[in-house]
Protein backbone atom coordinates (compact mmCIF):
# COMPACT_ATOMS: atom_id res chain seq x y z
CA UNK A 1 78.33 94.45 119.50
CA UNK A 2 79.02 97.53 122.05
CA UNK A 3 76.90 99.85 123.33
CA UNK A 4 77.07 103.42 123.00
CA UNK A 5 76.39 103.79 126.83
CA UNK A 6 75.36 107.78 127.22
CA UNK A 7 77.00 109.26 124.81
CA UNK A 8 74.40 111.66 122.85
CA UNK A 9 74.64 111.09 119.10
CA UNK A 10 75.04 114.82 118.23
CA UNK A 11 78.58 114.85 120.54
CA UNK A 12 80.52 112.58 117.68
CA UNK A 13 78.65 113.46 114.90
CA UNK A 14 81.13 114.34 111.80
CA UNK A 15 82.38 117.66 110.76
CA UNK A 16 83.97 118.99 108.31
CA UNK A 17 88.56 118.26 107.62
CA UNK A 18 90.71 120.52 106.64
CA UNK A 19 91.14 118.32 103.66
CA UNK A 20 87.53 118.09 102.63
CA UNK A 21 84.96 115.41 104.08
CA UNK A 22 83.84 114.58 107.33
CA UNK A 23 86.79 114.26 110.10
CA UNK A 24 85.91 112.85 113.45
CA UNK A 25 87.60 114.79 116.40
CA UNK A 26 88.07 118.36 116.98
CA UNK A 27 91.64 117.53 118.20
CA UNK A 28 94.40 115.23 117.69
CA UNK A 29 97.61 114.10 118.40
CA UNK A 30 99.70 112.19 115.57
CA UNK A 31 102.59 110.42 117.36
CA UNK A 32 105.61 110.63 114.88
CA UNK A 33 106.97 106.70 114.82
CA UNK A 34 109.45 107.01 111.40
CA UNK A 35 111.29 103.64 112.95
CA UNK A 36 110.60 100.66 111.61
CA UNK A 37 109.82 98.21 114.34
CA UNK A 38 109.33 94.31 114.18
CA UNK A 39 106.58 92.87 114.35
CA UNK A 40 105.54 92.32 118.51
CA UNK A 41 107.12 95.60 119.41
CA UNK A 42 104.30 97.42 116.77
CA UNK A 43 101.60 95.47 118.30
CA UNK A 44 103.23 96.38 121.66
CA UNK A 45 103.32 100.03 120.99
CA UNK A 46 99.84 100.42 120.29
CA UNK A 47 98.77 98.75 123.59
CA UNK A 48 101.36 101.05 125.77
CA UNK A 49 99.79 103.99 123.74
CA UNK A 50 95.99 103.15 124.54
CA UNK A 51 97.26 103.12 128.05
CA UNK A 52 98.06 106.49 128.62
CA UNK A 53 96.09 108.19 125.82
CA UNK A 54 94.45 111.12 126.82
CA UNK A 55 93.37 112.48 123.48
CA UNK A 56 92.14 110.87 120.11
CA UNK A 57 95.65 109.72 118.35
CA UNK A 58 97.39 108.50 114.74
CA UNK A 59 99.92 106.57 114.78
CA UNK A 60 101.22 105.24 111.02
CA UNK A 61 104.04 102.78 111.59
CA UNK A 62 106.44 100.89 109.53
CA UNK A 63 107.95 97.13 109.72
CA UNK A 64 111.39 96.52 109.93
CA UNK A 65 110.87 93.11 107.76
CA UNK A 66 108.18 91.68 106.25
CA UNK A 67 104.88 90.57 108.87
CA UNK A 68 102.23 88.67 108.69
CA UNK A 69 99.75 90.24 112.27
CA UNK A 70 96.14 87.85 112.53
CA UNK A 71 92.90 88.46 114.65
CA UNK A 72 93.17 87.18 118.06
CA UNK A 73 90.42 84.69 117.68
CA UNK A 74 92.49 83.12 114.58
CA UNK A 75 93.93 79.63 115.37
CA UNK A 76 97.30 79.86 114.84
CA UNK A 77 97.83 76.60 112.91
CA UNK A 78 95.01 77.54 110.32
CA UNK A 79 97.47 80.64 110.20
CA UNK A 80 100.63 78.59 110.12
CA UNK A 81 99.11 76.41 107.34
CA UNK A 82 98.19 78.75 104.89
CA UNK A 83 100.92 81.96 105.15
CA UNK A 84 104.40 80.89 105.96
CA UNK A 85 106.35 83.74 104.75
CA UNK A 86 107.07 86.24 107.05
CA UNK A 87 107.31 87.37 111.28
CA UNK A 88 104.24 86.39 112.44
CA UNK A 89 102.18 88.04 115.28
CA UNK A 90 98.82 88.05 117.19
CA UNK A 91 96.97 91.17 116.96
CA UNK A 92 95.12 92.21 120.28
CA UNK A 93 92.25 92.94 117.82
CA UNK A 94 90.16 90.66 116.05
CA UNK A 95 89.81 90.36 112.11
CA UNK A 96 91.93 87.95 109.91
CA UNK A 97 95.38 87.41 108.29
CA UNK A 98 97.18 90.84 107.01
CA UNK A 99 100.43 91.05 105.52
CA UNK A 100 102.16 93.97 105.99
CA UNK A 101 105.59 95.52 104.90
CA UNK A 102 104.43 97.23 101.65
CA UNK A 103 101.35 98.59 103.05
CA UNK A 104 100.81 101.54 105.23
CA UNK A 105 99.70 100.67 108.80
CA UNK A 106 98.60 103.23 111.31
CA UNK A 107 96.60 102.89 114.33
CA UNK A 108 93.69 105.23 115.86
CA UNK A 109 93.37 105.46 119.41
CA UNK A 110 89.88 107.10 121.65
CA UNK A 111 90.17 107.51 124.45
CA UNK A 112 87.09 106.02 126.84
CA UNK A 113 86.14 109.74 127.97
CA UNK A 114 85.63 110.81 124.85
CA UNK A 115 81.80 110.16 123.68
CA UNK A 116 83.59 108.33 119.98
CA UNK A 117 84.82 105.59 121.73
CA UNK A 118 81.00 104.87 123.17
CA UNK A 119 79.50 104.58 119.97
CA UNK A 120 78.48 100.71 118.96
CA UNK A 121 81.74 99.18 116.55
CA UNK A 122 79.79 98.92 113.37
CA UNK A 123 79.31 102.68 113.53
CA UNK A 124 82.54 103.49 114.76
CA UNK A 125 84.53 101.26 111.83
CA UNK A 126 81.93 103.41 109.48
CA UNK A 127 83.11 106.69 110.75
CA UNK A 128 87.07 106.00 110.38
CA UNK A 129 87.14 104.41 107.30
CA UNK A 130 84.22 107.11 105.67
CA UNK A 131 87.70 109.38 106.23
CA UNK A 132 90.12 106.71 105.22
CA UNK A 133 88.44 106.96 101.85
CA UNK A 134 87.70 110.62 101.86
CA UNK A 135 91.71 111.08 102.45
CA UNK A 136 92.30 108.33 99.48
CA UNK A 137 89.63 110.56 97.04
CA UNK A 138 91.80 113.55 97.79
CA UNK A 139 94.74 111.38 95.99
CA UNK A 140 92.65 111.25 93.29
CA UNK A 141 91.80 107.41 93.84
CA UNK A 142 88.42 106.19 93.51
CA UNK A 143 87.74 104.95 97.31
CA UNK A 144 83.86 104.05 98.29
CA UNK A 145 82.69 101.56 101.26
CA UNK A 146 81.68 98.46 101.12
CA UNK A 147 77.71 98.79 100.91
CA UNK A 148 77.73 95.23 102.72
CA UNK A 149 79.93 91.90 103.79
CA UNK A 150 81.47 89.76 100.71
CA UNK A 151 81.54 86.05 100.98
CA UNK A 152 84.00 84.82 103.19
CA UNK A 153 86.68 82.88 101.17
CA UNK A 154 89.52 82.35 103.42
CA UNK A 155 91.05 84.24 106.84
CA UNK A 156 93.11 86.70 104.53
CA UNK A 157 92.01 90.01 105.74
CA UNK A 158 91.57 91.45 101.64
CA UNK A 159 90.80 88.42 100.18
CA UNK A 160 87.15 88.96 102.45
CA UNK A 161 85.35 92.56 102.61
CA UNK A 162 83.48 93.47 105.58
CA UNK A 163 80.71 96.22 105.76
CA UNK A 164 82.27 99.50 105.58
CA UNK A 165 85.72 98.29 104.45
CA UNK A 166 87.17 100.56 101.09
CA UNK A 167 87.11 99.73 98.00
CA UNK A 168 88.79 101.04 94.70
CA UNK A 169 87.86 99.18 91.64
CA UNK A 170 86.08 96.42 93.21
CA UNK A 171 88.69 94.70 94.89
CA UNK A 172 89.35 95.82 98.77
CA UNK A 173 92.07 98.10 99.64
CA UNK A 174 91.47 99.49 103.73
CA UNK A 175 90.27 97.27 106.09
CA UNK A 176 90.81 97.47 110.50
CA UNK A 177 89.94 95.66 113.12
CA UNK A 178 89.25 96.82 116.59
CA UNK A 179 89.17 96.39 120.24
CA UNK A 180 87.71 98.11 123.03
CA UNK A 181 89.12 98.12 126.70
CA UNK A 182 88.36 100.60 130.14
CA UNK A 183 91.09 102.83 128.41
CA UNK A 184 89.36 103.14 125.43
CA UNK A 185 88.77 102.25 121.40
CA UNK A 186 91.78 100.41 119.81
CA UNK A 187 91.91 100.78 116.30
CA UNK A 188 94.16 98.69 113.70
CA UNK A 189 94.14 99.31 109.85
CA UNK A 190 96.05 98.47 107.28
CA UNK A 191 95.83 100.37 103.69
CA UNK A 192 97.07 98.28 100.56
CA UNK A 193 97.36 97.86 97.17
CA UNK A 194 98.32 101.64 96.08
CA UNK A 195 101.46 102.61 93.94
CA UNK A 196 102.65 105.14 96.25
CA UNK A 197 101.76 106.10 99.76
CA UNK A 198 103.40 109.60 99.77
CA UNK A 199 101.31 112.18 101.41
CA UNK A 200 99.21 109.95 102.48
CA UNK A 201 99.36 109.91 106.62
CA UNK A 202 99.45 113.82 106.45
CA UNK A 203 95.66 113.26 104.96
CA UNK A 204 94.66 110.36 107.20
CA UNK A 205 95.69 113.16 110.05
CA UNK A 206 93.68 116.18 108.24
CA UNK A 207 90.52 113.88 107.60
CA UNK A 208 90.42 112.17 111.05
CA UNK A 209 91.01 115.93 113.34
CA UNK A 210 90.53 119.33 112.48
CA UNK A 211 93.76 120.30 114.76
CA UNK A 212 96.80 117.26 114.46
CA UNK A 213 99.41 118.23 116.93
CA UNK A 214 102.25 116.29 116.26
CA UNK A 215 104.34 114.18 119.01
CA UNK A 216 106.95 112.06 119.02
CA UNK A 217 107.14 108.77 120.40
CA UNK A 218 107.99 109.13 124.45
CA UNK A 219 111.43 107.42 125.59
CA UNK A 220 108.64 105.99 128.46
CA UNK A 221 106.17 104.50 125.84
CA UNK A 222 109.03 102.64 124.31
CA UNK A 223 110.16 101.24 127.07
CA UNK A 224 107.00 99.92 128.40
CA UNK A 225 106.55 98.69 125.00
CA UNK A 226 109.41 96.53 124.45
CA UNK A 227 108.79 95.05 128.14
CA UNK A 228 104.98 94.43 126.72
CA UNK A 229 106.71 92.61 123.44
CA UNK A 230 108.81 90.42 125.55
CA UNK A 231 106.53 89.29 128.21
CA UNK A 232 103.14 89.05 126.15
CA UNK A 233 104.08 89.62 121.65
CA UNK A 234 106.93 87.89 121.05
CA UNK A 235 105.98 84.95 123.17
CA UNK A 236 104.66 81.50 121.88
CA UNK A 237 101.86 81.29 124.89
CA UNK A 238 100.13 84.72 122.73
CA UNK A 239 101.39 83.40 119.72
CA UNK A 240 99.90 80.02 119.80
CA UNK A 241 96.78 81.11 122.56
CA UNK A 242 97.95 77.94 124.98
């Protein structure tokens, strides 16, 4: 588990969203991404992005075909064996097997300046999904946390809750994984299981940041995101973890 280093508790402590509930940062930035992508370019994307971040950022993204992203500790033929349908990628973060095309994805960046990023993972993966669920209650859908860790039954992501992962009439429905580097707190969560996802990012963006200024992905992200895809995604060596 991380450490919190300095950071005071009272500087990241919950306010109150636009949208009702506790959101997290007093601004944000929600990069606009409406293309779908395939499957090592989104993974690559998110990398370029914690980069350069500067600010606390959203990023909901799309799949130009049907994906199957794992943890990066996963062994890639216990992967392999068991889901065989769909692009397959290694996520930088940890956590099991998602499938994604139906879903919605996004991904919440923090900066390492900001005193969020500092706080220990448990409490962190609390915090974001304590708005996920606020954001899914404002839909009308019965979301709660998980009060503690299911059995583990396989390495499918929602087939297995974790502590603090949402729930909606006792089966899992939001779950993340994360990863934290000198740039900051990487973020990756997948929501699943609902009829409809319309209106759903504009809440994510109210609940997580009182102020959500909206940018589009940069020409220079996307370029230093498809070289990241080639050279390090797409390849068998991450694939496979040689």
């Amino acid at each position: 588990m991380g450490r919190r280093g300095n950071a005071k508790v009272e500087d990241c402590r919950p306010a109150r969203g636009r949208y009702g509930g506790a959101m997290l940062f007093a601004e944000l930035i929600e990069v606009l991404d409406p293309e779908a992508h395939g499957a090592a370019l989104n993974m690559a994307i998110d990398e370029a992005l914690l980069r350069t971040a500067s600010k606390p950022l959203l990023r909901v993204y799309r799949w130009v075909r049907p994906a199957i992203s794992f943890g990066y500790f996963e062994k890639f033929a216990d992967v392999e064996r068991g889901h065989l349908a769909g692009e397959m990628v290694r996520r930088w973060t940890g956590g099991g097997v998602v499938f994604h095309g139906d879903d919605l994805t996004y991904t919440l960046i923090v900066p390492m300046a900001h005193p969020f990023a500092r706080l220990p993972p448990g409490e962190s993966y609390r915090q974001i999904h304590d708005c996920v669920a606020k954001a899914l209650q404002a839909l009308g859908l019965a979301a709660r946390l998980a009060a503690h860790a299911s059995a583990r039954v396989s390495n499918g992501c929602f087939e297995n809750a974790a502590e603090a992962d949402v729930l909606a009439d006792g089966r899992k429905i939001a779950g993340a994984a994360q990863r934290r580097t000198r740039a900051g707190l990487l973020h990756q969560g997948s929501i699943q299981g609902l009829p409809a996802h319309e209106g759903l990012a504009e809440r994510l963006a109210g609940a997580f940041g009182d102020t959500a200024d909206r940018s589009v992905l940069e020409e220079d992200t996307l370029s230093v995101a498809a070289q990241l895809a080639r050279e390090k995604y797409a390849t068998e060596a991450w694939l496979r973890r040689f």
